[in-house]
N, C-alpha and C. Protein backbone atom coordinates (compact mmCIF):
# COMPACT_ATOMS: atom_id res chain seq x y z
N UNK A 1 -80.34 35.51 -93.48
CA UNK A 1 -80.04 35.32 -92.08
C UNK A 1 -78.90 34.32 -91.90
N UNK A 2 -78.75 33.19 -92.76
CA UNK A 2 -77.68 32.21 -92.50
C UNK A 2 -76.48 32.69 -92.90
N UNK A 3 -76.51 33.63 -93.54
CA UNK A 3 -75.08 34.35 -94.72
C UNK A 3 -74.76 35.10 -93.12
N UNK A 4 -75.83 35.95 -92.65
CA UNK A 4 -75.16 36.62 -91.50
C UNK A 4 -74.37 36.12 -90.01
N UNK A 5 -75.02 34.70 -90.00
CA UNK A 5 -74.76 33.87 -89.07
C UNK A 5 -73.09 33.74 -89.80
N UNK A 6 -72.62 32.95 -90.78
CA UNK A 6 -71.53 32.36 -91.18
C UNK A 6 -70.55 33.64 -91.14
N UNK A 7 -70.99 34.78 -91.70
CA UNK A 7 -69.98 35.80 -91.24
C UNK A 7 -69.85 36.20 -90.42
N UNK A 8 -70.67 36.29 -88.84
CA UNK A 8 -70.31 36.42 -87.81
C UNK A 8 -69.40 35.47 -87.02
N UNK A 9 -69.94 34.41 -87.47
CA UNK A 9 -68.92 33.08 -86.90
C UNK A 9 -67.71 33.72 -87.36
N UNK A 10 -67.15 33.97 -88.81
CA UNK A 10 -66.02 33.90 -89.30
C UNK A 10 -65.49 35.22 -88.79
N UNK A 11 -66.08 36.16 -88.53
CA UNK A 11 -65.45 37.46 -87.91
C UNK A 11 -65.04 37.18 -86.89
N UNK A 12 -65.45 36.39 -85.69
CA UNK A 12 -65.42 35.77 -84.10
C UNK A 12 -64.01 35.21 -84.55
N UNK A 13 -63.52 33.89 -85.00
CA UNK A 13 -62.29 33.27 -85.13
C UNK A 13 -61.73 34.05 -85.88
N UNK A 14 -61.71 34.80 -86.43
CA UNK A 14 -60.53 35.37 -87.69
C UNK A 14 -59.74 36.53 -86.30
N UNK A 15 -61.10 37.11 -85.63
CA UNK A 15 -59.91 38.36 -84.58
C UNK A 15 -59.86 37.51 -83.29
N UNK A 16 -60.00 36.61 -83.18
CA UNK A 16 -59.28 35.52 -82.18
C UNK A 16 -58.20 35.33 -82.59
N UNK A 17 -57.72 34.91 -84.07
CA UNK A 17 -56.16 34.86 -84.54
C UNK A 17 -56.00 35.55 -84.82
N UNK A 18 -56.22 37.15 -84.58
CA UNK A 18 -55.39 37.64 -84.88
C UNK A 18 -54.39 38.28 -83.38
N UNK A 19 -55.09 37.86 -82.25
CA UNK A 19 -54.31 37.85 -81.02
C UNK A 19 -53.61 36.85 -80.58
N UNK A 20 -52.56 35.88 -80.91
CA UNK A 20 -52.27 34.71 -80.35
C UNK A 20 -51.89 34.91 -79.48
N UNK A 21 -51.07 35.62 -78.68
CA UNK A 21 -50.80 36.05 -77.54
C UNK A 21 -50.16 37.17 -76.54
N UNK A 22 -51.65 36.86 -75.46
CA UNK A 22 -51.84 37.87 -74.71
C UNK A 22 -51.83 39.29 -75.26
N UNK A 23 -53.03 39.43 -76.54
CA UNK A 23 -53.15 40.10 -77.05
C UNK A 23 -52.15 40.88 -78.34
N UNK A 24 -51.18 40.30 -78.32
CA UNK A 24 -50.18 40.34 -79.70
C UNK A 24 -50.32 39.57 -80.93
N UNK A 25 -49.62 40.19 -82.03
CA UNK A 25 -49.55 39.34 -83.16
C UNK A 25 -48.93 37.81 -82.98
N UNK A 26 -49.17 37.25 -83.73
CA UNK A 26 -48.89 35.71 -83.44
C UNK A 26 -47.02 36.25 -83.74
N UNK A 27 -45.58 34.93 -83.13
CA UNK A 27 -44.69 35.52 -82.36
C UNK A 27 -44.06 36.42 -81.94
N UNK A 28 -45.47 37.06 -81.22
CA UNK A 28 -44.79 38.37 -80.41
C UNK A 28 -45.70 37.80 -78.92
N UNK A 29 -44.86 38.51 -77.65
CA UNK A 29 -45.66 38.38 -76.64
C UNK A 29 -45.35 39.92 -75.89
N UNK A 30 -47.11 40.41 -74.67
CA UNK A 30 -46.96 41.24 -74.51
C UNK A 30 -45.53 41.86 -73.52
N UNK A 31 -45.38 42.89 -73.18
CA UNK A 31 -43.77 43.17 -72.16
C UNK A 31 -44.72 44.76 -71.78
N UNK A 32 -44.96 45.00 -70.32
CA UNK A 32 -45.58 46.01 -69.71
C UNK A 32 -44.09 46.95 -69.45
N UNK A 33 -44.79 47.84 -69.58
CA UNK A 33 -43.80 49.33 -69.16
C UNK A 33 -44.48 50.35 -68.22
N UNK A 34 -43.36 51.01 -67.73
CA UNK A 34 -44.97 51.93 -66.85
C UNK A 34 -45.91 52.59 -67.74
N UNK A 35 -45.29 52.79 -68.69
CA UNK A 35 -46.15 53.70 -69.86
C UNK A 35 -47.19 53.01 -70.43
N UNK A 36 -46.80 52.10 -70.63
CA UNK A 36 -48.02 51.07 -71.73
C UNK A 36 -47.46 49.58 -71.94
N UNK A 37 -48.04 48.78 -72.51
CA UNK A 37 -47.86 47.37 -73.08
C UNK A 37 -47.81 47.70 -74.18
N UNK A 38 -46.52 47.08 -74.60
CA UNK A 38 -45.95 46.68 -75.89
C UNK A 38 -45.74 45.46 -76.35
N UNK A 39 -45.70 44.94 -77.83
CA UNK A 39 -45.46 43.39 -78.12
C UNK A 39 -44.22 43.22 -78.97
N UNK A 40 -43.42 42.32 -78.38
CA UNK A 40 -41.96 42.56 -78.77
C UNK A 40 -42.31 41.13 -79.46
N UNK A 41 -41.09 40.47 -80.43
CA UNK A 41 -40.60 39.47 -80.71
C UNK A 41 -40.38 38.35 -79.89
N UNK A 42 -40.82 37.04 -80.20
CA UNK A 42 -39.99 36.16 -78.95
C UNK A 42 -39.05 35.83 -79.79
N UNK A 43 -37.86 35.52 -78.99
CA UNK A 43 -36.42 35.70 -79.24
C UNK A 43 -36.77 34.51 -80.11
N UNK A 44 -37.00 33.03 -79.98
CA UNK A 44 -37.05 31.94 -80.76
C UNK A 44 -37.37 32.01 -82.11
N UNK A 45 -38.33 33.60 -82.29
CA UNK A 45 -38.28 33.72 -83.51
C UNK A 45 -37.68 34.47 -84.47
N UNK A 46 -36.76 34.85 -83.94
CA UNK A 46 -35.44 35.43 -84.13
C UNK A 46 -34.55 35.05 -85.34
N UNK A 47 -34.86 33.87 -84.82
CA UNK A 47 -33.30 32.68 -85.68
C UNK A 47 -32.20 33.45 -84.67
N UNK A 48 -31.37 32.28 -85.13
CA UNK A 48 -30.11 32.65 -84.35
C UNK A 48 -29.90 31.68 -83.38
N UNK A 49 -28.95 31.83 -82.46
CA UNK A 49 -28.70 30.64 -81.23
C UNK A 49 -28.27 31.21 -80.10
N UNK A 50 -28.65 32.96 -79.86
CA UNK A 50 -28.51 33.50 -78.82
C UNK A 50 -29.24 32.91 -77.31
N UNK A 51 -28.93 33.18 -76.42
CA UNK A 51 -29.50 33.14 -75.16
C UNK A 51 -30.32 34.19 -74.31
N UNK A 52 -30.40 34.13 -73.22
CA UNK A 52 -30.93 34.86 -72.28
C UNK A 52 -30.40 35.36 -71.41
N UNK A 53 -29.93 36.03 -70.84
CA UNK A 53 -28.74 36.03 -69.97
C UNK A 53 -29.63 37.33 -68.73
N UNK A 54 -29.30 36.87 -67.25
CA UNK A 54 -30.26 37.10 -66.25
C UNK A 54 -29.69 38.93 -66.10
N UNK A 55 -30.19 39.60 -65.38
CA UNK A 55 -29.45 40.83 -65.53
C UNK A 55 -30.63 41.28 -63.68
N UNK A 56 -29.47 41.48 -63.07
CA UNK A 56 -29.24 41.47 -61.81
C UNK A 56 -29.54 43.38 -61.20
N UNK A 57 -30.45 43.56 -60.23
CA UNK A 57 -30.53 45.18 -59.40
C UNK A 57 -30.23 45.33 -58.14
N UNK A 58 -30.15 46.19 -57.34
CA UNK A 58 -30.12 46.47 -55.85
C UNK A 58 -30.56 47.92 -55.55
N UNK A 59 -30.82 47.78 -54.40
CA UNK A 59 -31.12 49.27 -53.80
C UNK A 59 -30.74 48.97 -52.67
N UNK A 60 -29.98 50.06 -52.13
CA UNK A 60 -29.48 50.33 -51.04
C UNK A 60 -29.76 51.86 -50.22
N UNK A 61 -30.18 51.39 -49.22
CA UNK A 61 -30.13 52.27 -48.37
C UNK A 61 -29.64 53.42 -47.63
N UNK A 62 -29.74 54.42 -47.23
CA UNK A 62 -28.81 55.69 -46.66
C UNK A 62 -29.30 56.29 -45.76
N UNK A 63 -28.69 57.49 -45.65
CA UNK A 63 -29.08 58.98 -44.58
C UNK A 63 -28.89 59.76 -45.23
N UNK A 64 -29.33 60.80 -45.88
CA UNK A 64 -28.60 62.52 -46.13
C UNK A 64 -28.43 62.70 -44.63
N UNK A 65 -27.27 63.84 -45.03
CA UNK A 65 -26.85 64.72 -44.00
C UNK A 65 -27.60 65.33 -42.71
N UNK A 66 -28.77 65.43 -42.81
CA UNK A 66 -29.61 65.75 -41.79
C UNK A 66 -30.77 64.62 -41.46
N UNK A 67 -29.76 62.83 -41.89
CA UNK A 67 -30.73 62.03 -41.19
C UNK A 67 -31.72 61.20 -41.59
N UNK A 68 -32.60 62.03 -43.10
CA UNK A 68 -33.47 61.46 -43.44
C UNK A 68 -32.99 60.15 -44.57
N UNK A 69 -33.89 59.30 -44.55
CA UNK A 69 -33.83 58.20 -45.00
C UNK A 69 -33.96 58.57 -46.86
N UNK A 70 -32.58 57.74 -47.44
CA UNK A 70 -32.54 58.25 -49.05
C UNK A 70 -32.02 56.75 -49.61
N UNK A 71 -32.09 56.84 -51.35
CA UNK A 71 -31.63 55.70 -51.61
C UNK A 71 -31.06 55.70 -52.61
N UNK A 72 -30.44 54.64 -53.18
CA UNK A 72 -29.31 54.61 -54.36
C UNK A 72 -29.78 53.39 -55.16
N UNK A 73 -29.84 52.93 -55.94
CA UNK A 73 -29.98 51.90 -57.27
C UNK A 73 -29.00 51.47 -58.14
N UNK A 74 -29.45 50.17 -58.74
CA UNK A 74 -28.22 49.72 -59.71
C UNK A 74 -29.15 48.75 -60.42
N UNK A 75 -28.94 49.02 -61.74
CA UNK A 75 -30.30 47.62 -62.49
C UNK A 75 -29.41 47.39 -63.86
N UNK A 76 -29.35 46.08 -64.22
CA UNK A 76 -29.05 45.75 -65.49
C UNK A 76 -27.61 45.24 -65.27
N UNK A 77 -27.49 45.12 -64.23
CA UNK A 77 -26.04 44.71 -64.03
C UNK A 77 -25.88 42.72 -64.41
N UNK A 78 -24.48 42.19 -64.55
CA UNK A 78 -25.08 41.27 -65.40
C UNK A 78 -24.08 39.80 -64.16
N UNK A 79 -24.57 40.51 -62.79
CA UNK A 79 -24.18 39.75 -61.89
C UNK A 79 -24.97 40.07 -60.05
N UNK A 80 -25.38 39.94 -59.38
CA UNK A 80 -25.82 40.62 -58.02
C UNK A 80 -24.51 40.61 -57.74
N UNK A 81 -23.51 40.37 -57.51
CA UNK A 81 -22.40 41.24 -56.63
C UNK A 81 -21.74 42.60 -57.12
N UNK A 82 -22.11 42.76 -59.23
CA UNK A 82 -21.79 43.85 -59.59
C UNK A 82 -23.05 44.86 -59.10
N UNK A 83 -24.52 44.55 -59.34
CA UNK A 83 -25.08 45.17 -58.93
C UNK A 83 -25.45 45.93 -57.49
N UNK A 84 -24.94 45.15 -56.46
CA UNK A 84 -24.61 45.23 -55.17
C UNK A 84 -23.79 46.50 -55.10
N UNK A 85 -22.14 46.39 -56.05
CA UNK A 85 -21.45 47.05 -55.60
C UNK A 85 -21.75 48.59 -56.21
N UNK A 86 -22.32 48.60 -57.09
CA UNK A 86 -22.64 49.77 -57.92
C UNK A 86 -23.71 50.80 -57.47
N UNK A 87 -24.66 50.49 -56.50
CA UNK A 87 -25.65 50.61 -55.54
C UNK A 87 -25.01 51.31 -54.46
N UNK A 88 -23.89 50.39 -53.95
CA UNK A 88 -23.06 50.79 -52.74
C UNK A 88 -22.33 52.38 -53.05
N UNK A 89 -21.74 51.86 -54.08
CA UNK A 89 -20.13 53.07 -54.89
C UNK A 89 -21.55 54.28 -55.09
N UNK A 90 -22.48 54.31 -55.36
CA UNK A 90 -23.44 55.78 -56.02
C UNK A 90 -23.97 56.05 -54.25
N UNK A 91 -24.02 55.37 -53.80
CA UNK A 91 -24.28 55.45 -52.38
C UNK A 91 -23.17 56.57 -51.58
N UNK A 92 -22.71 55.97 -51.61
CA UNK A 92 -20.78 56.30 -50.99
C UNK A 92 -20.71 57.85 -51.74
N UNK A 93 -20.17 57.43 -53.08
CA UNK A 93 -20.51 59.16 -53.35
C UNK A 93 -21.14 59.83 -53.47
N UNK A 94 -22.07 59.66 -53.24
CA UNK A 94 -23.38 60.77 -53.20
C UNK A 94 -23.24 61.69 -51.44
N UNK A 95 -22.53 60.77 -50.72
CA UNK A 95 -22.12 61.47 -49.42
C UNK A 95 -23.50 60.75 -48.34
N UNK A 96 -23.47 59.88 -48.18
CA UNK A 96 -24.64 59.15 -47.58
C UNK A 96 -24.11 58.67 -46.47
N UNK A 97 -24.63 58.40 -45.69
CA UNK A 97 -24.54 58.10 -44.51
C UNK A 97 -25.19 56.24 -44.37
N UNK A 98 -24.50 55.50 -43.42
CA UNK A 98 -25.11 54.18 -43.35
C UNK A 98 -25.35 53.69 -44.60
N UNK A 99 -24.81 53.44 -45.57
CA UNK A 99 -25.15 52.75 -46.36
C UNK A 99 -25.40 51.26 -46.70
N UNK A 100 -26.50 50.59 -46.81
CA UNK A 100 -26.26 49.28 -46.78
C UNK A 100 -27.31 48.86 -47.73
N UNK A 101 -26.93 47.44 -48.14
CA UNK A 101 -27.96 46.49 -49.20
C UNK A 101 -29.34 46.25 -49.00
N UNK A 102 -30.09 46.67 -49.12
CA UNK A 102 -31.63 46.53 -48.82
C UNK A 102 -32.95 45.69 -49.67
N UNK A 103 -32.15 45.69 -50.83
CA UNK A 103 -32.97 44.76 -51.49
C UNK A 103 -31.94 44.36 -52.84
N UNK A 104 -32.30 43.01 -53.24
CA UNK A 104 -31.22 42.50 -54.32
C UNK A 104 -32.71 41.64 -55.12
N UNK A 105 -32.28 41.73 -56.37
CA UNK A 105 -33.19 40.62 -57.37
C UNK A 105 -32.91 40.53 -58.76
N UNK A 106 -33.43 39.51 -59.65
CA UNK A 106 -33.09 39.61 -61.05
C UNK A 106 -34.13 39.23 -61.64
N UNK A 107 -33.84 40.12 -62.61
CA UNK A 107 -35.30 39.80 -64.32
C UNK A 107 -36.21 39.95 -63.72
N UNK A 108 -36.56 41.15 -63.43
CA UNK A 108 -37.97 41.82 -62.77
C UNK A 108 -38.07 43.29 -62.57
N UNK A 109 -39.11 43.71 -61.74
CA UNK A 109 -38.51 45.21 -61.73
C UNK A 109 -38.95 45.48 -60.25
N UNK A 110 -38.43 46.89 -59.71
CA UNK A 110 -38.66 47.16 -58.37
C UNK A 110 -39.11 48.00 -58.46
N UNK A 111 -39.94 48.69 -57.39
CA UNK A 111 -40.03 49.93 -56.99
C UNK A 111 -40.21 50.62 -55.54
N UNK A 112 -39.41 51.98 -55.43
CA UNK A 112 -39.49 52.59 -54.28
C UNK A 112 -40.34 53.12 -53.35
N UNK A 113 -40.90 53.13 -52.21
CA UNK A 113 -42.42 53.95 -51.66
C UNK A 113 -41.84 54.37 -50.33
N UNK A 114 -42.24 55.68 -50.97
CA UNK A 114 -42.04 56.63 -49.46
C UNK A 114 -43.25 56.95 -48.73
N UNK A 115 -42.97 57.08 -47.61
CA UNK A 115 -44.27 57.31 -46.41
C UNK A 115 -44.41 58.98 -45.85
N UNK A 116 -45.23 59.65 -45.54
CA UNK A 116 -45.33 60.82 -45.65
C UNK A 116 -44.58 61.15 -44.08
N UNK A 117 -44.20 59.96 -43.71
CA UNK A 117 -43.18 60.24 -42.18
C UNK A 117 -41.66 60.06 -42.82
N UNK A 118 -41.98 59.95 -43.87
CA UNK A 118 -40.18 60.00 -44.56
C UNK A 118 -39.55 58.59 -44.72
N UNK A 119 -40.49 57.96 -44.64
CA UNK A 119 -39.84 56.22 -44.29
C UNK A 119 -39.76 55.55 -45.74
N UNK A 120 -38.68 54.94 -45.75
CA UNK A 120 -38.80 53.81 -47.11
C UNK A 120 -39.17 52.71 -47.62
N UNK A 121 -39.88 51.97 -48.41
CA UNK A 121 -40.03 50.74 -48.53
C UNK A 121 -39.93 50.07 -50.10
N UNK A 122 -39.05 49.27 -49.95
CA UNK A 122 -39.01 48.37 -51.36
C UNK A 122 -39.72 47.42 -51.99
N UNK A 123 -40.00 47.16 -53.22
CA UNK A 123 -41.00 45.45 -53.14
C UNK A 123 -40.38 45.21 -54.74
N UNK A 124 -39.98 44.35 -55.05
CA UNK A 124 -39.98 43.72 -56.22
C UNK A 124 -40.60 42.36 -56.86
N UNK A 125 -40.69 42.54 -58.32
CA UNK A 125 -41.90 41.33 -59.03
C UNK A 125 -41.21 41.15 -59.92
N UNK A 126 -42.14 40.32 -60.74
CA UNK A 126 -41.72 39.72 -62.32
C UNK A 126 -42.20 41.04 -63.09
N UNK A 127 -43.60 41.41 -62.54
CA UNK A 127 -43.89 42.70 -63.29
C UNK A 127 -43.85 44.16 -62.88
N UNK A 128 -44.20 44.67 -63.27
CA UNK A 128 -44.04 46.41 -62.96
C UNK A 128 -45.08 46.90 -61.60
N UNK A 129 -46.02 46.45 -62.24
CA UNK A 129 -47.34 46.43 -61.23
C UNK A 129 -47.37 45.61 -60.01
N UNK A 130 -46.63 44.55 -60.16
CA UNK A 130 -46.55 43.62 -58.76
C UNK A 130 -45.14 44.30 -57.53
N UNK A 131 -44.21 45.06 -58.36
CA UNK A 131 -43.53 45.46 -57.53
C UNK A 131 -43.79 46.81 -56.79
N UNK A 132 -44.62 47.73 -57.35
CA UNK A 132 -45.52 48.49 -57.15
C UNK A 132 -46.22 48.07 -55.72
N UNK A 133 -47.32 47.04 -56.25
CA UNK A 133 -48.06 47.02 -54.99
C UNK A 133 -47.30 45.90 -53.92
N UNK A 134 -46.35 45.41 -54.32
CA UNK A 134 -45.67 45.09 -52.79
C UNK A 134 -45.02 46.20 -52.33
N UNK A 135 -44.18 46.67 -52.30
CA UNK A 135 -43.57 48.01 -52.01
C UNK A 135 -44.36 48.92 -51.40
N UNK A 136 -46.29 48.91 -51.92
CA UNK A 136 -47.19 49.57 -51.30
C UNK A 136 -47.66 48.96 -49.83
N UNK A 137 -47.57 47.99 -50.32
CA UNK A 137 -47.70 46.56 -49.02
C UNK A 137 -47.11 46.83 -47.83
N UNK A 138 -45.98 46.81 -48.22
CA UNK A 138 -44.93 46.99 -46.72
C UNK A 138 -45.35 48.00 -46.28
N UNK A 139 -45.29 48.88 -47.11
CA UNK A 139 -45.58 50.93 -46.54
C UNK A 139 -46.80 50.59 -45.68
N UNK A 140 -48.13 50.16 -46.14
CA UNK A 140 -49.21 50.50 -45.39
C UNK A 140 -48.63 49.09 -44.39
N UNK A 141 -48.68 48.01 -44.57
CA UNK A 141 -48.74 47.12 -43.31
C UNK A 141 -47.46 47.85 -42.23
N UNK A 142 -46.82 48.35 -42.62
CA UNK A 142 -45.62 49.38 -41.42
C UNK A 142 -45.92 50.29 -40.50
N UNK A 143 -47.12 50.79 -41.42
CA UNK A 143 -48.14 52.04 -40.63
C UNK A 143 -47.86 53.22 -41.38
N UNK A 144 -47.07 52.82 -42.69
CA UNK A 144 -47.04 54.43 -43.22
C UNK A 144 -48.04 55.00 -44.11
N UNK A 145 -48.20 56.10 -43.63
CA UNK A 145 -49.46 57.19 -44.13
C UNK A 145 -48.44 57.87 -45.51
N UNK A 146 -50.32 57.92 -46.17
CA UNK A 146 -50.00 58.30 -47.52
C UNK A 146 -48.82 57.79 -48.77
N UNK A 147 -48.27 56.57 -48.34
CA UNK A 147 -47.65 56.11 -49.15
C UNK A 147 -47.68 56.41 -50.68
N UNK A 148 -46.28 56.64 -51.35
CA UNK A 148 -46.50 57.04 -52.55
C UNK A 148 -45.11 56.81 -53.21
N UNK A 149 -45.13 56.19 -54.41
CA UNK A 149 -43.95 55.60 -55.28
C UNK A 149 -43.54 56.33 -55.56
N UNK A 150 -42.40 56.42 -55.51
CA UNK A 150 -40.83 57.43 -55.83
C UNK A 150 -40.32 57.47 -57.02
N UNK A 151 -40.34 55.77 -57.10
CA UNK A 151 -39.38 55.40 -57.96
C UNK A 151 -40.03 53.82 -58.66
N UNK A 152 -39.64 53.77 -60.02
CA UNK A 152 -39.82 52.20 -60.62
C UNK A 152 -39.05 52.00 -61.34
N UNK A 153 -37.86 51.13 -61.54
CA UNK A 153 -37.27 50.71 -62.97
C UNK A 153 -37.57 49.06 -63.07
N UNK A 154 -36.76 48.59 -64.03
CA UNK A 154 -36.71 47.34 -63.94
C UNK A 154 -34.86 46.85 -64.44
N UNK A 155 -35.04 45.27 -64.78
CA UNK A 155 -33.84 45.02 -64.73
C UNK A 155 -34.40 43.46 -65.48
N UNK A 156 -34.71 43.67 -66.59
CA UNK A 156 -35.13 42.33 -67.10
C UNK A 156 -34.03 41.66 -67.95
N UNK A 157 -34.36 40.11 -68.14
CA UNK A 157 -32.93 39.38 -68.92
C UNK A 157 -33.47 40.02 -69.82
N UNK A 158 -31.87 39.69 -70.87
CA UNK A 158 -31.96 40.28 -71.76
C UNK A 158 -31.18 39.24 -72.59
N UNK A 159 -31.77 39.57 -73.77
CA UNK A 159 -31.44 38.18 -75.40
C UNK A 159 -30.31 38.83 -75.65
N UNK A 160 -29.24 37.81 -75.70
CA UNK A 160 -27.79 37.90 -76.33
C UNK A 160 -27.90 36.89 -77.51
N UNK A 161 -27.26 37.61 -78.65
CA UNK A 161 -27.06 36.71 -79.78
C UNK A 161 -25.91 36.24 -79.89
């Protein structure tokens, strides 16, 4: 009985380390996707003397031709005024109507929610899931029925060596 006790103890801490964090191998941490959680490297353990460098999105707003409310994107850009303008320019040619800046952010991700009256709403987070349900947020606190995500990317920094 005591042999079973000591190997249970030791089974308990041994798969405790083997998650150091947030469920990854010790220096790795987890990074959510819409698809799944994955455990990447932290850059520090890298080696090297690279940085981080912020990487900037937008969505902008429109009309198609008959009115209804449409939208344009820009993520990974490695400034908000490039991302701004790149949002605008896919806007512009796409043949849109009213085009304007509707949401700007960096190192996070956004996503789009349309309302079954055709209406738009944006929300962005640090994570995938938080921009999700703000974006759901606005839709229902607006009054829109049946709300439903369009769209998700992200636009996270990214390690320069």
């Amino acid at each position: 009985m005591h042999k079973l006790l000591v190997v249970l103890v030791v089974a308990l801490f041994w798969s405790n380390a083997a998650h150091a964090e947030g469920g990854c191998p010790p220096g790795q941490y987890p990074y959510d996707t819409p698809q799944a959680r994955q455990c990447v490297p932290i850059a520090a353990d890298a080696g090297g003397s690279g940085y981080w460098a912020d990487r900037y999105a937008a969505i902008v707003w429109g009309h198609n031709a008959d009115g209804t409310p449409t939208y344009t994107w820009a993520a990974g850009a490695s400034s908000q005024e490039r991302a701004d303008a790149a949002a605008m320019a896919e806007c512009k040619h796409s043949g849109y109507a009213d085009c304007r800046v509707a949401l700007q952010f960096a190192n996070g991700y956004f996503a789009v929610v349309r309302s079954q009256q055709g209406h738009l709403y944006a929300g962005s987070e640090f994570g995938w899931w938080g921009a999700r349900r703000q974006a759901m947020s606005h839709c229902k606190r607006s009054g829109g029925v049946q709300c439903k995500v369009v769209e998700s990317q992200r636009s996270r920094s990214e390690w320069i060596e």
